[in-house]
PDB file of N, CA and C in Angstrom:
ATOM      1  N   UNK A   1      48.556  38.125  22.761  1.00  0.00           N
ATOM      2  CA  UNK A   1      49.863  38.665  22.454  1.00  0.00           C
ATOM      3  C   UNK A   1      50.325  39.609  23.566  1.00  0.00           C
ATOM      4  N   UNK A   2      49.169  40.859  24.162  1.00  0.00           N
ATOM      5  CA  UNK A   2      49.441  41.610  24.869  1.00  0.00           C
ATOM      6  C   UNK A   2      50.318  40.592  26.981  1.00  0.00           C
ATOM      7  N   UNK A   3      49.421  39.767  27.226  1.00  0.00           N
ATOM      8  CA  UNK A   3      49.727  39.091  28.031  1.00  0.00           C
ATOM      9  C   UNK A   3      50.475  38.478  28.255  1.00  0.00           C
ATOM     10  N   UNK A   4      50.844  37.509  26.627  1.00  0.00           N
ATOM     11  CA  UNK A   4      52.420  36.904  26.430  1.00  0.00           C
ATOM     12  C   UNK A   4      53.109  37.912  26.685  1.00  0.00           C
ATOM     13  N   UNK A   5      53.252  38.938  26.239  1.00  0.00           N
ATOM     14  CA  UNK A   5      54.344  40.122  25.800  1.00  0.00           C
ATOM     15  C   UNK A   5      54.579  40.341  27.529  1.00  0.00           C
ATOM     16  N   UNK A   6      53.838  41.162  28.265  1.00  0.00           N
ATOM     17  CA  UNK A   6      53.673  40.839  29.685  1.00  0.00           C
ATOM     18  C   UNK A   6      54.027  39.962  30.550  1.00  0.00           C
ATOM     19  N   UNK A   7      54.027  38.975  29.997  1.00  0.00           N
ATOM     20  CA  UNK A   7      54.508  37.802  30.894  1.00  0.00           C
ATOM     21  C   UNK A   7      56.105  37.866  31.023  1.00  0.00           C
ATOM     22  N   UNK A   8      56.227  37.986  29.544  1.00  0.00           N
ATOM     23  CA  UNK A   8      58.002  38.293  29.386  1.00  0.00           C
ATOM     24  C   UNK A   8      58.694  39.309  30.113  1.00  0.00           C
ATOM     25  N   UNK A   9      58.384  40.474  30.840  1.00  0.00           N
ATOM     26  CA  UNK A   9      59.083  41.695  31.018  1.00  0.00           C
ATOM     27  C   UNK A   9      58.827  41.222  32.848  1.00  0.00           C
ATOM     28  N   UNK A  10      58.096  40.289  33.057  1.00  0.00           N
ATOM     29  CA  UNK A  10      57.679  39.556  34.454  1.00  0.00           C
ATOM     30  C   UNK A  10      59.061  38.544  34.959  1.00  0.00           C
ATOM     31  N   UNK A  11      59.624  38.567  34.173  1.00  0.00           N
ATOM     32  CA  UNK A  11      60.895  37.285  34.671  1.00  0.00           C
ATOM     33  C   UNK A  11      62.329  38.164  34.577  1.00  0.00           C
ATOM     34  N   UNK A  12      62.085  38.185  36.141  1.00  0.00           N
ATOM     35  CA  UNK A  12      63.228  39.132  36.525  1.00  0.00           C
ATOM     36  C   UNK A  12      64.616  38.715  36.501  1.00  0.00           C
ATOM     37  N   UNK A  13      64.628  37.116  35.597  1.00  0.00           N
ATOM     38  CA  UNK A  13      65.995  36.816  35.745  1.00  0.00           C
ATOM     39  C   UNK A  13      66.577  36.836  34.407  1.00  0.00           C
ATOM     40  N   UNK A  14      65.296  36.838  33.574  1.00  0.00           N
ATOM     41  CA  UNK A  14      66.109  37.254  32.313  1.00  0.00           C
ATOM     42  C   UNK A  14      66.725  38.453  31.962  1.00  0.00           C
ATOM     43  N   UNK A  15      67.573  38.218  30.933  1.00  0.00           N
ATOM     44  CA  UNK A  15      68.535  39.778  30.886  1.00  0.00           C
ATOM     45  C   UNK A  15      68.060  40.429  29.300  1.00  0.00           C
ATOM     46  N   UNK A  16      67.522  41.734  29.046  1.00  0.00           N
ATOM     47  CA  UNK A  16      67.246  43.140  28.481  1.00  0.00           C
ATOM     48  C   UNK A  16      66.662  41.915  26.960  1.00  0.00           C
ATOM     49  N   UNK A  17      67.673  41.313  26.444  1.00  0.00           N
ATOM     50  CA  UNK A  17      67.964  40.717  25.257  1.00  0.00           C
ATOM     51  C   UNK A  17      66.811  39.244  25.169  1.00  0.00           C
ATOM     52  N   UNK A  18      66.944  38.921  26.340  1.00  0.00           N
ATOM     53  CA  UNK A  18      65.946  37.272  26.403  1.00  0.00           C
ATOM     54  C   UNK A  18      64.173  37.929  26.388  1.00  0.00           C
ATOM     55  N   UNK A  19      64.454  38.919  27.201  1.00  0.00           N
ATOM     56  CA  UNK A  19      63.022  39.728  27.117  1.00  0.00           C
ATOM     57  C   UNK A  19      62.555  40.313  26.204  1.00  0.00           C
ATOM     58  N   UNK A  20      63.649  40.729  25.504  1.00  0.00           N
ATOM     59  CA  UNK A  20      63.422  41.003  23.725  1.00  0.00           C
ATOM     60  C   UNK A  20      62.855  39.551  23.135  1.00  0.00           C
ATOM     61  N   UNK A  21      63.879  39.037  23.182  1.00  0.00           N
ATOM     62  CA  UNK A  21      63.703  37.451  22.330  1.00  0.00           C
ATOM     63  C   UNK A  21      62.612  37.251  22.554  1.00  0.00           C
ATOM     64  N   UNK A  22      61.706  37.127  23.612  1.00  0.00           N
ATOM     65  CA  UNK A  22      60.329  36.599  24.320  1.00  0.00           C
ATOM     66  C   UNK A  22      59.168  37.635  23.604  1.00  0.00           C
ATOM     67  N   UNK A  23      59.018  38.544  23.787  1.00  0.00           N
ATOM     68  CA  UNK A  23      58.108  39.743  23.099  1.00  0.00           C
ATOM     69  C   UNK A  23      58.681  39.012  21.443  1.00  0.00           C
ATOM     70  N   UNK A  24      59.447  38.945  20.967  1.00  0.00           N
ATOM     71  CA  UNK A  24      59.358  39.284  19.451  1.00  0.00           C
ATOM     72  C   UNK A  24      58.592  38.267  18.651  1.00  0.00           C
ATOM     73  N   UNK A  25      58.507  36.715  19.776  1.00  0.00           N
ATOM     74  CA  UNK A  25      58.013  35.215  19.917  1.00  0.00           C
ATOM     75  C   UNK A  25      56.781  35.758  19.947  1.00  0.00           C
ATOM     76  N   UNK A  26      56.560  36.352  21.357  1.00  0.00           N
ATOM     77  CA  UNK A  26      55.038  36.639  21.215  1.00  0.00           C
ATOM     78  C   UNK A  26      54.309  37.238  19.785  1.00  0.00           C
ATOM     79  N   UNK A  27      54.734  38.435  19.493  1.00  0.00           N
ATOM     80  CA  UNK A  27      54.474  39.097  18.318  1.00  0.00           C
ATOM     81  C   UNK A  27      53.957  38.471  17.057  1.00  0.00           C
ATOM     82  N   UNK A  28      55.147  37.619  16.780  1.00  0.00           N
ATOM     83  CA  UNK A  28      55.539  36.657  15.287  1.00  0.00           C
ATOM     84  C   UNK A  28      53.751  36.113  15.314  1.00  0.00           C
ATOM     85  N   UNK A  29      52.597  35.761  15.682  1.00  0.00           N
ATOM     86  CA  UNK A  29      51.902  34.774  15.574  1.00  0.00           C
ATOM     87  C   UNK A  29      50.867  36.041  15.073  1.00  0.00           C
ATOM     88  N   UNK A  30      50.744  37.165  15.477  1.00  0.00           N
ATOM     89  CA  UNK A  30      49.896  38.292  14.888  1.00  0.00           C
ATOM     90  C   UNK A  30      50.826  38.901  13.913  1.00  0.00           C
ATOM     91  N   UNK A  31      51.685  39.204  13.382  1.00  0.00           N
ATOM     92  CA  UNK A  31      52.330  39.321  12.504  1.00  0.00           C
ATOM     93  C   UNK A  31      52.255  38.637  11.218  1.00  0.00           C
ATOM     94  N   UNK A  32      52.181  36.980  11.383  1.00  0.00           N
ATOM     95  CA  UNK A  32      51.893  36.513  10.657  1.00  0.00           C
ATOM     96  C   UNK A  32      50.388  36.704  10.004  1.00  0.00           C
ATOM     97  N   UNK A  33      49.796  36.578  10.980  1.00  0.00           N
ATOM     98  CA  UNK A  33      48.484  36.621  10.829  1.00  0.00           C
ATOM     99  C   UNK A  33      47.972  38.103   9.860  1.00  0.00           C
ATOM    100  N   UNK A  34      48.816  39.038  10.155  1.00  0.00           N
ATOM    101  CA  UNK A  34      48.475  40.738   9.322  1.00  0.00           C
ATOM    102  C   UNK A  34      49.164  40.281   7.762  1.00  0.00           C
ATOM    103  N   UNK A  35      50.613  39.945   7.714  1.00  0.00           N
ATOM    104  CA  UNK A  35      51.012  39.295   6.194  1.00  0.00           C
ATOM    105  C   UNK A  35      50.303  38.649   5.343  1.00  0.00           C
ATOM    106  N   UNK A  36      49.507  37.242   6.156  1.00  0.00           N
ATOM    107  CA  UNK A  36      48.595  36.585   5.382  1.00  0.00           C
ATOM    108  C   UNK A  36      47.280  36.959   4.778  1.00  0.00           C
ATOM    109  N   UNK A  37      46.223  38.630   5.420  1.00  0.00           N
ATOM    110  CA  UNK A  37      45.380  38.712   5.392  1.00  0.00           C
ATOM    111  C   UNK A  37      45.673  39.883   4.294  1.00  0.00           C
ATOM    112  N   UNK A  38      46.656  40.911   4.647  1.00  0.00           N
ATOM    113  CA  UNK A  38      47.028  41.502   3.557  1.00  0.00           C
ATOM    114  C   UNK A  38      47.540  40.971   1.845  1.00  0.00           C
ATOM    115  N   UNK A  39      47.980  39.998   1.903  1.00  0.00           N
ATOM    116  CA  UNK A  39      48.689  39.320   0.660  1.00  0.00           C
ATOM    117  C   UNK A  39      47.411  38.909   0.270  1.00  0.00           C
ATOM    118  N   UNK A  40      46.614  38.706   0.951  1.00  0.00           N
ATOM    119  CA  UNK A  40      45.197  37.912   0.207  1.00  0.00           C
ATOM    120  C   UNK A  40      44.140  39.136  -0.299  1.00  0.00           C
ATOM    121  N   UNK A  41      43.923  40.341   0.704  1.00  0.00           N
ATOM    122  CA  UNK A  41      43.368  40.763   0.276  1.00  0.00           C
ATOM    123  C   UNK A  41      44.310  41.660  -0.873  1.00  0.00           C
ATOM    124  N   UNK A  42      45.765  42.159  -1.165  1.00  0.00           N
ATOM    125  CA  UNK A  42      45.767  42.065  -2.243  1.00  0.00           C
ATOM    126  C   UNK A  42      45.800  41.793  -3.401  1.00  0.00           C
ATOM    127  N   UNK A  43      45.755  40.142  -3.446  1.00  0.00           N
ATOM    128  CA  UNK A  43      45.426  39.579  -4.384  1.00  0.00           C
ATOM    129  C   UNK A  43      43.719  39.904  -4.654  1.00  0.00           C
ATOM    130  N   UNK A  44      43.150  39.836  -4.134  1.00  0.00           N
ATOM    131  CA  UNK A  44      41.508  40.516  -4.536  1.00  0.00           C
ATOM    132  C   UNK A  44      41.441  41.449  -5.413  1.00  0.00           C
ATOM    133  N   UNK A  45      42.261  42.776  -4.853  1.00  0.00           N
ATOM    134  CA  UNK A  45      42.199  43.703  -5.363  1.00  0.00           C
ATOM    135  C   UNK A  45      42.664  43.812  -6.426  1.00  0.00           C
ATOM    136  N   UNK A  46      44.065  42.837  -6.727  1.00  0.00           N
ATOM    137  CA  UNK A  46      44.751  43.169  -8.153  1.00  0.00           C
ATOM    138  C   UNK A  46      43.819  42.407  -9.056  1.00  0.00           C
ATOM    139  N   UNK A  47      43.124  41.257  -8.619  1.00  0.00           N
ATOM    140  CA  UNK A  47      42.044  40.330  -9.377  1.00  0.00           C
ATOM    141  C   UNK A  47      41.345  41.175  -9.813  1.00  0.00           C
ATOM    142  N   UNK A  48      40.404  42.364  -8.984  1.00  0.00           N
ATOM    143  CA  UNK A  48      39.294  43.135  -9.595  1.00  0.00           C
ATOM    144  C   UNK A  48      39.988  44.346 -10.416  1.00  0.00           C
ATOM    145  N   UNK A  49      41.266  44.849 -10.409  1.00  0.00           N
ATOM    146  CA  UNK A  49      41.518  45.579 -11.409  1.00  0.00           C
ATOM    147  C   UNK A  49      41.943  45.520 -12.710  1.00  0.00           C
ATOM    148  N   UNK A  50      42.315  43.892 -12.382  1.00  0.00           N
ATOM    149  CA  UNK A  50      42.683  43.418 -13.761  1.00  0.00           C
ATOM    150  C   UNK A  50      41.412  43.093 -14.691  1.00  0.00           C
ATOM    151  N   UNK A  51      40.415  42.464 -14.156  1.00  0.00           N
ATOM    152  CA  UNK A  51      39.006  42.778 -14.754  1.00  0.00           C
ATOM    153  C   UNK A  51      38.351  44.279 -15.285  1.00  0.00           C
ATOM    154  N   UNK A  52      38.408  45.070 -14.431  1.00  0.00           N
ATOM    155  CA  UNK A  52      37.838  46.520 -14.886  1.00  0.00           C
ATOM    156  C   UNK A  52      39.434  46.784 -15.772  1.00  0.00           C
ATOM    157  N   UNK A  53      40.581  46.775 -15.996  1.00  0.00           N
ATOM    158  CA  UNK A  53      41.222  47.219 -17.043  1.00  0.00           C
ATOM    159  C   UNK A  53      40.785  46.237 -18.243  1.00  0.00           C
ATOM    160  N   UNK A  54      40.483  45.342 -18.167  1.00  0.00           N
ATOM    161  CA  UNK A  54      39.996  44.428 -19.402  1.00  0.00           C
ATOM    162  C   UNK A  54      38.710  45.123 -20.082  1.00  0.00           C
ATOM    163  N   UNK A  55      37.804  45.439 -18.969  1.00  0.00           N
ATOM    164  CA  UNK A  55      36.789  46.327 -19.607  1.00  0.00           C
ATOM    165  C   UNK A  55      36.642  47.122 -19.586  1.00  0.00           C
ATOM    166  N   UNK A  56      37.968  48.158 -19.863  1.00  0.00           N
ATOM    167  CA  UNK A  56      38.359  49.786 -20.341  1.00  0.00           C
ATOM    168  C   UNK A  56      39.142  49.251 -21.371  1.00  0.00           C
ATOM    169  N   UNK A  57      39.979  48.409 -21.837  1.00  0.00           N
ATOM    170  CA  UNK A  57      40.291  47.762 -22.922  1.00  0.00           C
ATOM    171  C   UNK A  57      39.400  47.243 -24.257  1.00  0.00           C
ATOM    172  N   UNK A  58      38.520  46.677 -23.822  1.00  0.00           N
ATOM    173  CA  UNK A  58      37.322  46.176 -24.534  1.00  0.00           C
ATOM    174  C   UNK A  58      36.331  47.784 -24.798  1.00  0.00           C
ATOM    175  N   UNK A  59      36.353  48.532 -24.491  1.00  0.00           N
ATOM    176  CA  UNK A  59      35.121  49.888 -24.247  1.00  0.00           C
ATOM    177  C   UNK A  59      36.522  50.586 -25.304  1.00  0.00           C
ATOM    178  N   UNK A  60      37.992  50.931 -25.428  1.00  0.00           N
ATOM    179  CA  UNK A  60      38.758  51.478 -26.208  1.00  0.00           C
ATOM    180  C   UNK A  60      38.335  50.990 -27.162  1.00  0.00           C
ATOM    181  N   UNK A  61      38.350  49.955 -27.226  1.00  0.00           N
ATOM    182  CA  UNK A  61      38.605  48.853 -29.088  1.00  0.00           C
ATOM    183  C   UNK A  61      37.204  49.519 -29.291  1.00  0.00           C
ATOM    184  N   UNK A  62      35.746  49.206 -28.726  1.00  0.00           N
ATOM    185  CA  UNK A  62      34.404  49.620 -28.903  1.00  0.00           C
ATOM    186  C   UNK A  62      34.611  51.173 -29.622  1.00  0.00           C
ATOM    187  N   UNK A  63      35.443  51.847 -29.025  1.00  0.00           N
ATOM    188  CA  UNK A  63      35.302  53.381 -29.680  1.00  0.00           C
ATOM    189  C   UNK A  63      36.188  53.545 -30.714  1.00  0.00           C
ATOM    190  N   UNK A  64      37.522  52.741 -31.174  1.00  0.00           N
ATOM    191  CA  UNK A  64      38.186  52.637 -32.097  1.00  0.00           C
ATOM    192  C   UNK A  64      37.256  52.238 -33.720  1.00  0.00           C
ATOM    193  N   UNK A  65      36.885  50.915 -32.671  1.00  0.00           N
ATOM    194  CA  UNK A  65      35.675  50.745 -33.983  1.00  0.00           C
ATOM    195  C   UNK A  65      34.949  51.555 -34.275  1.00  0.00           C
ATOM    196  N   UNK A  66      34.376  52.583 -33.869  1.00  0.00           N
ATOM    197  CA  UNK A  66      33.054  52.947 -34.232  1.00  0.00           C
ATOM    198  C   UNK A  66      31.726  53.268 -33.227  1.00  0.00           C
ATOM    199  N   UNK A  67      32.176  52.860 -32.669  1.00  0.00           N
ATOM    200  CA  UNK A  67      30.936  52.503 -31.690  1.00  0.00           C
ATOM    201  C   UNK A  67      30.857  53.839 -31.161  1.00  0.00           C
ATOM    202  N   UNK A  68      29.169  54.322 -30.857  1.00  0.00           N
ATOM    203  CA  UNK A  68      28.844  55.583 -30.126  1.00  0.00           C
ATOM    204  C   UNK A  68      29.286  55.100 -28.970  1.00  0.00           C
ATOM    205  N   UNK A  69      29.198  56.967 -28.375  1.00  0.00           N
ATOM    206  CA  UNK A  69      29.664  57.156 -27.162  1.00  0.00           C
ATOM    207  C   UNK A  69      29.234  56.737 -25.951  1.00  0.00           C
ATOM    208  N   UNK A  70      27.723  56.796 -26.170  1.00  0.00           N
ATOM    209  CA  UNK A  70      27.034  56.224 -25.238  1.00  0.00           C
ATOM    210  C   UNK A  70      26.652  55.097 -25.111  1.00  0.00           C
ATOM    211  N   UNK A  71      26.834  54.193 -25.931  1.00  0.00           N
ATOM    212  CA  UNK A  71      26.714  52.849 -25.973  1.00  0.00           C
ATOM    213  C   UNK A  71      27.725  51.830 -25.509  1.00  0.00           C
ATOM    214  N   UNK A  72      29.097  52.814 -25.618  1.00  0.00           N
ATOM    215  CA  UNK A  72      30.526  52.039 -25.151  1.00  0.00           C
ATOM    216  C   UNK A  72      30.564  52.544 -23.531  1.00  0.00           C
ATOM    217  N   UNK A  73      29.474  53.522 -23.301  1.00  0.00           N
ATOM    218  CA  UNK A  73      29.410  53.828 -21.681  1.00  0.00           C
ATOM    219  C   UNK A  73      28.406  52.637 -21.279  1.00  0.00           C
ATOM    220  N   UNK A  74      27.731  52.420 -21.901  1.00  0.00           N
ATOM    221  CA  UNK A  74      26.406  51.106 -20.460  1.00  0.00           C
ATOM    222  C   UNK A  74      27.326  50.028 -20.715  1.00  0.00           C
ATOM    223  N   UNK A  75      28.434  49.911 -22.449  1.00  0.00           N
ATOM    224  CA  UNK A  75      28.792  48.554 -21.971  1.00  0.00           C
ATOM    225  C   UNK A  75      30.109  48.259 -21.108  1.00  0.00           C
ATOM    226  N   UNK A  76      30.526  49.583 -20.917  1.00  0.00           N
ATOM    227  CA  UNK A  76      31.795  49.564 -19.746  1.00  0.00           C
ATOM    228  C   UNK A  76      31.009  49.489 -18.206  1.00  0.00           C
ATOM    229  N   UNK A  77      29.736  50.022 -17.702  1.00  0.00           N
ATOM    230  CA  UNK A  77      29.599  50.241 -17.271  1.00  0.00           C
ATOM    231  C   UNK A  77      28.571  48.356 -16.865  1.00  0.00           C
ATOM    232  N   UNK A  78      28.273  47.795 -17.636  1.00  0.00           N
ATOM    233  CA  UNK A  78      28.024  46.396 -17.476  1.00  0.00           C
ATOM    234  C   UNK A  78      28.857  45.553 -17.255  1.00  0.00           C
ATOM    235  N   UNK A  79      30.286  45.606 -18.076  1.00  0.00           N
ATOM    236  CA  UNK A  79      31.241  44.921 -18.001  1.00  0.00           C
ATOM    237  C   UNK A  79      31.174  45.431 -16.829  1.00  0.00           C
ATOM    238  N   UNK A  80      31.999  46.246 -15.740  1.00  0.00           N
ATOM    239  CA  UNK A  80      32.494  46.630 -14.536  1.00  0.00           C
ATOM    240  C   UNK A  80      31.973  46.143 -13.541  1.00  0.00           C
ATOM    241  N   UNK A  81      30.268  46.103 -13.441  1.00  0.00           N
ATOM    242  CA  UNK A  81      29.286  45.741 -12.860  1.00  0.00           C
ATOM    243  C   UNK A  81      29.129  44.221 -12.660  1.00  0.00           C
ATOM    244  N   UNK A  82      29.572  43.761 -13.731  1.00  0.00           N
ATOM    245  CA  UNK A  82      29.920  42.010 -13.665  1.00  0.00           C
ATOM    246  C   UNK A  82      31.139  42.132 -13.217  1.00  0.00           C
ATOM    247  N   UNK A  83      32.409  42.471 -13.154  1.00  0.00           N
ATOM    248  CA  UNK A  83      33.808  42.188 -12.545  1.00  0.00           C
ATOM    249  C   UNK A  83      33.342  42.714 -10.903  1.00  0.00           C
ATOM    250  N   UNK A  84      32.885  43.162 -10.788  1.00  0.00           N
ATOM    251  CA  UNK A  84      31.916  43.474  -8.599  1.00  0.00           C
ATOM    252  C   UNK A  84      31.316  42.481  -8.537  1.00  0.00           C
ATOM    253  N   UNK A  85      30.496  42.217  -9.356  1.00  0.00           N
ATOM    254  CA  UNK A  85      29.310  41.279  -8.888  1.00  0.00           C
ATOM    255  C   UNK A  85      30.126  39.549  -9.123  1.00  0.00           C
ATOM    256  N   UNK A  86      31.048  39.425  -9.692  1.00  0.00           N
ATOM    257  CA  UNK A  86      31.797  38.224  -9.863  1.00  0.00           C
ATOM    258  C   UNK A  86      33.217  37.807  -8.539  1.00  0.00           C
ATOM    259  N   UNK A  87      33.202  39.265  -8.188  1.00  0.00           N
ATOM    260  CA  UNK A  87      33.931  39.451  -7.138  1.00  0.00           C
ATOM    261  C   UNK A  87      33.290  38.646  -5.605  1.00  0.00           C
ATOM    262  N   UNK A  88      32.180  39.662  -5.667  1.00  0.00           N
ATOM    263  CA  UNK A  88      31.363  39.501  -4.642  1.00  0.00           C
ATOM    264  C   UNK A  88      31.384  38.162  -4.400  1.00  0.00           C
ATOM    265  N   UNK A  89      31.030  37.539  -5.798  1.00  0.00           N
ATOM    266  CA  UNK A  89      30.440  36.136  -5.208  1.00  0.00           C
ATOM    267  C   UNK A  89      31.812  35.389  -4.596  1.00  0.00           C
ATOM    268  N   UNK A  90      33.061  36.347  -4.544  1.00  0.00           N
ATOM    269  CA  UNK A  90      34.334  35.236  -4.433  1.00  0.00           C
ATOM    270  C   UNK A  90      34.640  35.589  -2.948  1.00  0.00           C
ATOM    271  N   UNK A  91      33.988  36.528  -2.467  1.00  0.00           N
ATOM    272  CA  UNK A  91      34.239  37.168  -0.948  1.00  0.00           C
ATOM    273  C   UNK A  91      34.055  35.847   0.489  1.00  0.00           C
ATOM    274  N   UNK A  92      33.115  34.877   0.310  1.00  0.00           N
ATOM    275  CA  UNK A  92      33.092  34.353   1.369  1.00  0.00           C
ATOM    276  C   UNK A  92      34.010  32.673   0.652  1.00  0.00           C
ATOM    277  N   UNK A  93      34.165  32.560  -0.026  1.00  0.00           N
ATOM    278  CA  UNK A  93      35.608  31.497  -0.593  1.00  0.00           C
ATOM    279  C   UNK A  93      36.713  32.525   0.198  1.00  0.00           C
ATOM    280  N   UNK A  94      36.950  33.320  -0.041  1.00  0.00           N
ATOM    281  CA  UNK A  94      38.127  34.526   0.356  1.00  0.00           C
ATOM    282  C   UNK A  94      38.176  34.375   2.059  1.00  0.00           C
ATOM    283  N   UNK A  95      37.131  34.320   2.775  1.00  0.00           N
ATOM    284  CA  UNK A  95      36.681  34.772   4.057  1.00  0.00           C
ATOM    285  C   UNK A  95      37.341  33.288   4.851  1.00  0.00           C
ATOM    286  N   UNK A  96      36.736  32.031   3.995  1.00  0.00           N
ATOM    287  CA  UNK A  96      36.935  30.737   3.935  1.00  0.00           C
ATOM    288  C   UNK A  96      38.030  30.219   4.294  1.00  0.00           C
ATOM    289  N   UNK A  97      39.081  30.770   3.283  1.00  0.00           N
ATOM    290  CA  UNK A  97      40.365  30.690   3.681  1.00  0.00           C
ATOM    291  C   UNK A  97      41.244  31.168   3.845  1.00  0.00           C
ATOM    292  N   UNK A  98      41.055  32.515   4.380  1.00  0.00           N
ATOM    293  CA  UNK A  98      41.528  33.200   5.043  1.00  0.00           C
ATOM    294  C   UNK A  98      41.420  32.662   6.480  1.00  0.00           C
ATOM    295  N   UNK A  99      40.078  32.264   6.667  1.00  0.00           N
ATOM    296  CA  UNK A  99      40.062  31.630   8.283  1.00  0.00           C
ATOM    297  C   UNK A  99      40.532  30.451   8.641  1.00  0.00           C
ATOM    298  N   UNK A 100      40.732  29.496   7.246  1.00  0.00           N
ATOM    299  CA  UNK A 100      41.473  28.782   7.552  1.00  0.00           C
ATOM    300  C   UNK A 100      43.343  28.634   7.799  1.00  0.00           C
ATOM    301  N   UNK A 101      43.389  29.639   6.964  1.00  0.00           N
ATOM    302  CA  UNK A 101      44.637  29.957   7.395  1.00  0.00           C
ATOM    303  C   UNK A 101      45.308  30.341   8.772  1.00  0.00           C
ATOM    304  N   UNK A 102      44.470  31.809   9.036  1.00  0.00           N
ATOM    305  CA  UNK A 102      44.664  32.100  10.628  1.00  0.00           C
ATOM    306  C   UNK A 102      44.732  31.073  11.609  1.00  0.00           C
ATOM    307  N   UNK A 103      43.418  30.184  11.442  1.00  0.00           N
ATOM    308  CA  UNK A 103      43.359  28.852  12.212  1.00  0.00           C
ATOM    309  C   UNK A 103      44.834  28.252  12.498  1.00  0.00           C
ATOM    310  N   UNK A 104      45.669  28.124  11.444  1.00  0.00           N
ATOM    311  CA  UNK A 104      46.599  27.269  11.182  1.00  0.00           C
ATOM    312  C   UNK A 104      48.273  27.773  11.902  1.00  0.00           C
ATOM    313  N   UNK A 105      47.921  29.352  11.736  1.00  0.00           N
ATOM    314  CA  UNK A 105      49.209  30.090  12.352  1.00  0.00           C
ATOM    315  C   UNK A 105      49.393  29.741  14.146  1.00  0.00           C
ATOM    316  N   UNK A 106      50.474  29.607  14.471  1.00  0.00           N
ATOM    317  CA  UNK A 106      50.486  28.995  16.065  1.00  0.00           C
ATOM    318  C   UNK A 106      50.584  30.225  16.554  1.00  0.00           C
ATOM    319  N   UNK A 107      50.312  29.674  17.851  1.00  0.00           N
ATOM    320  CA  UNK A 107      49.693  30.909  18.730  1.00  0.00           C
ATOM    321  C   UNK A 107      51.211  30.373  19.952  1.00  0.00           C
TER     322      UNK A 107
END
């Protein structure tokens, strides 16, 4: 990007505006590339919070019912532990295509 961008401010016959146009060309292909990696990783993130609010949901109802205090703590604290550990296992699917994506953005 840095070199494209460079190359552009190198052509002394273009005028202020074409050298704009040229840098903004260059840019667009890492740009894209930051949109796609962000939108994905926040989809991750809203994935794993929607899990741990399910099991602060499930741990409420547990104490509504009845349930001791400390017992609705190991099972929030299991539930949570499975929404990471279910995560985890989704990190290199995530990695997967994410790289396939980048792959795909033109350079």
């Amino acid at each position: 990007m840095f070199r494209c961008s460079a190359d552009c401010c190198e052509d002394s016959q273009a005028s202020m505006q074409q050298v704009h146009q040229c840098i903004e060309r260059c840019h667009a292909p890492l740009a894209q590339a930051q949109a796609l990696v962000t939108s994905e990783l926040e989809k991750f993130q809203d994935r794993l919070a929607r899990c741990t609010m399910h099991c602060n949901d499930k741990a409420k109802d547990s104490i509504d019912a009845g349930s001791k205090e400390r017992q609705v703590k190991r099972q929030l604290e299991s539930c949570v532990t499975k929404c990471v550990d279910d995560h985890m296992n989704l990190i290199p699917t995530l990695t997967k295509k994410m790289k396939e994506s980048l792959s795909s953005i033109q350079k």
